[in-house]
C-alpha atoms as a PDB file:
ATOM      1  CA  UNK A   1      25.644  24.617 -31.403  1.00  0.00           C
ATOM      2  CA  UNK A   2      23.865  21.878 -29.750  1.00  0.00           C
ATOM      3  CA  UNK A   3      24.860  20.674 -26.119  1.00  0.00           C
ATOM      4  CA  UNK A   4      25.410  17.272 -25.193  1.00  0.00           C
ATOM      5  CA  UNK A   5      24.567  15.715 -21.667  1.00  0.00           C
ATOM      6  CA  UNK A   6      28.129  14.626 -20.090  1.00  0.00           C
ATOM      7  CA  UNK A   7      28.284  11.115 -19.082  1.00  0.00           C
ATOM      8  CA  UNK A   8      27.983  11.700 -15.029  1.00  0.00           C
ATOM      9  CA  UNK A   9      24.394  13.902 -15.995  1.00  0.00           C
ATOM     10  CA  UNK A  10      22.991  10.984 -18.132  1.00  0.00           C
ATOM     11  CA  UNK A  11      24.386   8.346 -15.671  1.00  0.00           C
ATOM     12  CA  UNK A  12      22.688  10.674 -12.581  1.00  0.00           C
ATOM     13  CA  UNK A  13      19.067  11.123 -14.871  1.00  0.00           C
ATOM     14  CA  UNK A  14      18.990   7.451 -15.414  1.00  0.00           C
ATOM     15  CA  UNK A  15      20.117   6.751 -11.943  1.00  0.00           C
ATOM     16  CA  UNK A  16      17.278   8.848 -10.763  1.00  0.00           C
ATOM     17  CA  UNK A  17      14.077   7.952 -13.133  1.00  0.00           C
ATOM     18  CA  UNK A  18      14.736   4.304 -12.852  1.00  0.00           C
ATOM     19  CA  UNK A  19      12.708   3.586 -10.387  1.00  0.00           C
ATOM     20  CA  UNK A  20       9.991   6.328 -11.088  1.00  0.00           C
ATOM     21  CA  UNK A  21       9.619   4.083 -14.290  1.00  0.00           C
ATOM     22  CA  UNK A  22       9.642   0.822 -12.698  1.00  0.00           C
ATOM     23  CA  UNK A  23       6.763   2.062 -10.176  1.00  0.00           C
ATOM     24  CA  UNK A  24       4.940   4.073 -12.552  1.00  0.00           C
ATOM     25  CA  UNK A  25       5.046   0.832 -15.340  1.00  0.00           C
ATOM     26  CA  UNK A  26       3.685  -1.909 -12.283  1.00  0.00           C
ATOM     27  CA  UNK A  27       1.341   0.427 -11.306  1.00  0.00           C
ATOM     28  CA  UNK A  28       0.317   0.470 -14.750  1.00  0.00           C
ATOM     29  CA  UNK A  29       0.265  -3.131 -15.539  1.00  0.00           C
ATOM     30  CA  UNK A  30      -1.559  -3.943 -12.223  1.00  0.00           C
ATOM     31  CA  UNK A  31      -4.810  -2.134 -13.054  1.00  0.00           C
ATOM     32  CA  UNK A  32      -6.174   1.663 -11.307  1.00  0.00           C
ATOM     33  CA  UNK A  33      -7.426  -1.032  -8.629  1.00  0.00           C
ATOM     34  CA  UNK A  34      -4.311  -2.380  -7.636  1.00  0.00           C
ATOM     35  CA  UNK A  35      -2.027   0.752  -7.831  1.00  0.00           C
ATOM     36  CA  UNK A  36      -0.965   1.557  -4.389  1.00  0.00           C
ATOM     37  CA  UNK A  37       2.469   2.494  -2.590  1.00  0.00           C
ATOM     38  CA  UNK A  38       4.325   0.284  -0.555  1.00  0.00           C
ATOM     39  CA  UNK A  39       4.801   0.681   2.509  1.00  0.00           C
ATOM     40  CA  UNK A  40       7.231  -0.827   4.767  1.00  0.00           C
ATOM     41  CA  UNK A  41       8.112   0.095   8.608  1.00  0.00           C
ATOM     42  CA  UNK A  42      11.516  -0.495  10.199  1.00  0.00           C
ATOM     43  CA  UNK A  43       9.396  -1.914  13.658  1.00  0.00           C
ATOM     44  CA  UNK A  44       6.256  -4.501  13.711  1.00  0.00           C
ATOM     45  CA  UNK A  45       2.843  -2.984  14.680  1.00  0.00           C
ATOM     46  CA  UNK A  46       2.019  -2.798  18.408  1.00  0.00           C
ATOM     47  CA  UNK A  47      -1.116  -5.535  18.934  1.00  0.00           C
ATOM     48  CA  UNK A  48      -4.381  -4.764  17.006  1.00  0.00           C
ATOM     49  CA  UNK A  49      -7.192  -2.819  18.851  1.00  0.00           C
ATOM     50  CA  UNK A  50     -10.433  -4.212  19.969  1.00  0.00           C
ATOM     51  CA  UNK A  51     -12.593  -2.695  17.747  1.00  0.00           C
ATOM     52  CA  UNK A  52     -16.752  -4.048  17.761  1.00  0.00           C
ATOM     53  CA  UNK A  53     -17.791  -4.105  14.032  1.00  0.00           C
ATOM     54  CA  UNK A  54     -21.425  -2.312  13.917  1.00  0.00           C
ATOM     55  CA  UNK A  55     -24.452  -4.508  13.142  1.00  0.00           C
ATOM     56  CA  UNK A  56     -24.250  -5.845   9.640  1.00  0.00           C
ATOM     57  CA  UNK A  57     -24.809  -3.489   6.534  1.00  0.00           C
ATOM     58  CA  UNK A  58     -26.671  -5.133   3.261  1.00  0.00           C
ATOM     59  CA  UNK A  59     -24.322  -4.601   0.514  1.00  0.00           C
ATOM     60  CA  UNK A  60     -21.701  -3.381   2.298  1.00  0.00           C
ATOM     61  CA  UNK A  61     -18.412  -5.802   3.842  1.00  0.00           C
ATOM     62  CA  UNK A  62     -16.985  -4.106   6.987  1.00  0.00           C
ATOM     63  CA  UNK A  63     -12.428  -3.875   6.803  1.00  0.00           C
ATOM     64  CA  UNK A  64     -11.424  -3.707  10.245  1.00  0.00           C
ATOM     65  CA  UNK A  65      -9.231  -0.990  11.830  1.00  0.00           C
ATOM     66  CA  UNK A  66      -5.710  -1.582  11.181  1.00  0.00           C
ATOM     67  CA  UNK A  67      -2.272   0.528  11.995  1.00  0.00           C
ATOM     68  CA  UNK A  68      -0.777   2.273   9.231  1.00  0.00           C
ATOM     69  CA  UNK A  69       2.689   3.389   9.391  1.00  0.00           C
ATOM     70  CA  UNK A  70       3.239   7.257   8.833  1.00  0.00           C
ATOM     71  CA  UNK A  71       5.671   9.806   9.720  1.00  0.00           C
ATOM     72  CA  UNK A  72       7.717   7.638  11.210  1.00  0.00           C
ATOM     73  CA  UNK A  73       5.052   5.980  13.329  1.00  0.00           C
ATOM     74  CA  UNK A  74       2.234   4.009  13.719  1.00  0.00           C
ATOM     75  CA  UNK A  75      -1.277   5.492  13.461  1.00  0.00           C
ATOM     76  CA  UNK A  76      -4.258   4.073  14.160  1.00  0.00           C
ATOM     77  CA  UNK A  77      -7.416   3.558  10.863  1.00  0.00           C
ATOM     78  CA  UNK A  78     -10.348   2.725  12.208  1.00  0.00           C
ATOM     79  CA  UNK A  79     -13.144   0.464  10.373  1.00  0.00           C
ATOM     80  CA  UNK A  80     -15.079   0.758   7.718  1.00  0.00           C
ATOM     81  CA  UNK A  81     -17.567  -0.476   5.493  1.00  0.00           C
ATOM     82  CA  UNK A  82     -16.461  -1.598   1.828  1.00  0.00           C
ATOM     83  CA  UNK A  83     -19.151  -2.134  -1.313  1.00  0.00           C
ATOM     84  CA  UNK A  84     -19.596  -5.484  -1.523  1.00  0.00           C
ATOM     85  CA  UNK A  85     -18.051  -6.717  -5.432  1.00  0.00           C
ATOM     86  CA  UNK A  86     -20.318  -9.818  -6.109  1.00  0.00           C
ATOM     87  CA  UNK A  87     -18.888 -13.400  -6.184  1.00  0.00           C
ATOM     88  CA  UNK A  88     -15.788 -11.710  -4.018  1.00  0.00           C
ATOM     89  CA  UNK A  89     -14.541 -11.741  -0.921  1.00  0.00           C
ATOM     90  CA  UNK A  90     -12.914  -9.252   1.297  1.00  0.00           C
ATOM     91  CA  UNK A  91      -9.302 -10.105   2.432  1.00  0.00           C
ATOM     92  CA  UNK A  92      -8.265  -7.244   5.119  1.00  0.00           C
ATOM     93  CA  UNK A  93      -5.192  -5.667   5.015  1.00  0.00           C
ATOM     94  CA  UNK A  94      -2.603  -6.679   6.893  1.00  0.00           C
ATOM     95  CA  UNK A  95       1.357  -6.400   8.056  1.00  0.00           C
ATOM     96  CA  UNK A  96       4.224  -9.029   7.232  1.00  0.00           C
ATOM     97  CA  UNK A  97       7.540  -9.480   8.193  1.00  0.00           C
ATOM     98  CA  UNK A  98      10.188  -8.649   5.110  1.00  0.00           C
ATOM     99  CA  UNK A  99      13.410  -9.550   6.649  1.00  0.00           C
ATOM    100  CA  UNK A 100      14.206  -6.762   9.686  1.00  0.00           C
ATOM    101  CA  UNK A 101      11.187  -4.618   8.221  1.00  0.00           C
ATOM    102  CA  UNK A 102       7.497  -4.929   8.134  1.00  0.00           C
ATOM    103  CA  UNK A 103       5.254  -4.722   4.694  1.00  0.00           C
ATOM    104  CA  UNK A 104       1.830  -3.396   4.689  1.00  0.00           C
ATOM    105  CA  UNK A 105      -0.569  -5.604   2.232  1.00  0.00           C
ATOM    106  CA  UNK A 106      -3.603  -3.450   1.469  1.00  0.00           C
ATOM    107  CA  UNK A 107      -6.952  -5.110   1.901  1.00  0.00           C
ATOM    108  CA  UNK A 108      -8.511  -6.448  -1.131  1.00  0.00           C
ATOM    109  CA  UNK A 109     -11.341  -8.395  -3.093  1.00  0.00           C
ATOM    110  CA  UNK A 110     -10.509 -11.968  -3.554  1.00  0.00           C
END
């Protein structure tokens, strides 16, 4: 005899893959490049540290240290150099305000 899901089960599974589809479909459609988690933190970032950028790389753009928000904090990430993609340039990540929270927009080529 074959079973049958009751209502509240297929109301719960739906419920619950929703929004593993709807991530795992944008991440599709944006391209392996783009795919990335959002990230949003309940409190802005403290003030940005003084970091020195080394001497200049050929081929290479330097993305400043930022503060990333994990485990329920922030964390400092320092600086690093970044391939240069010709006829591009680098846009550095950085934090907006989204209502009471804070987003994180990861640094890209632009």
């Amino acid at each position: 005899m074959k079973k049958t899901a009751s209502p509240l089960r297929a109301a719960l599974s739906a419920a619950i893959l929703a929004p593993v589809v709807a991530v795992s479909f944008a991440a599709l459609h944006s391209g392996p490049a783009n795919a990335q988690a959002i990230v949003v933190a309940p409190a802005a970032p403290p003030a940005p540290r003084v970091e020195a950028p080394p001497p200049p790389r050929a081929g290479y753009a330097w993305d400043p240290g930022h503060w990333r928000y994990a485990h329920g904090g922030y964390v400092w990430a320092p600086g690093h150099w970044r391939p240069v993609r010709a006829g591009y340039r680098w846009v550095p990540g950085h934090w907006i305000q989204h209502g009471p929270n804070w987003r994180w927009v990861e640094g890209h080529w632009a």
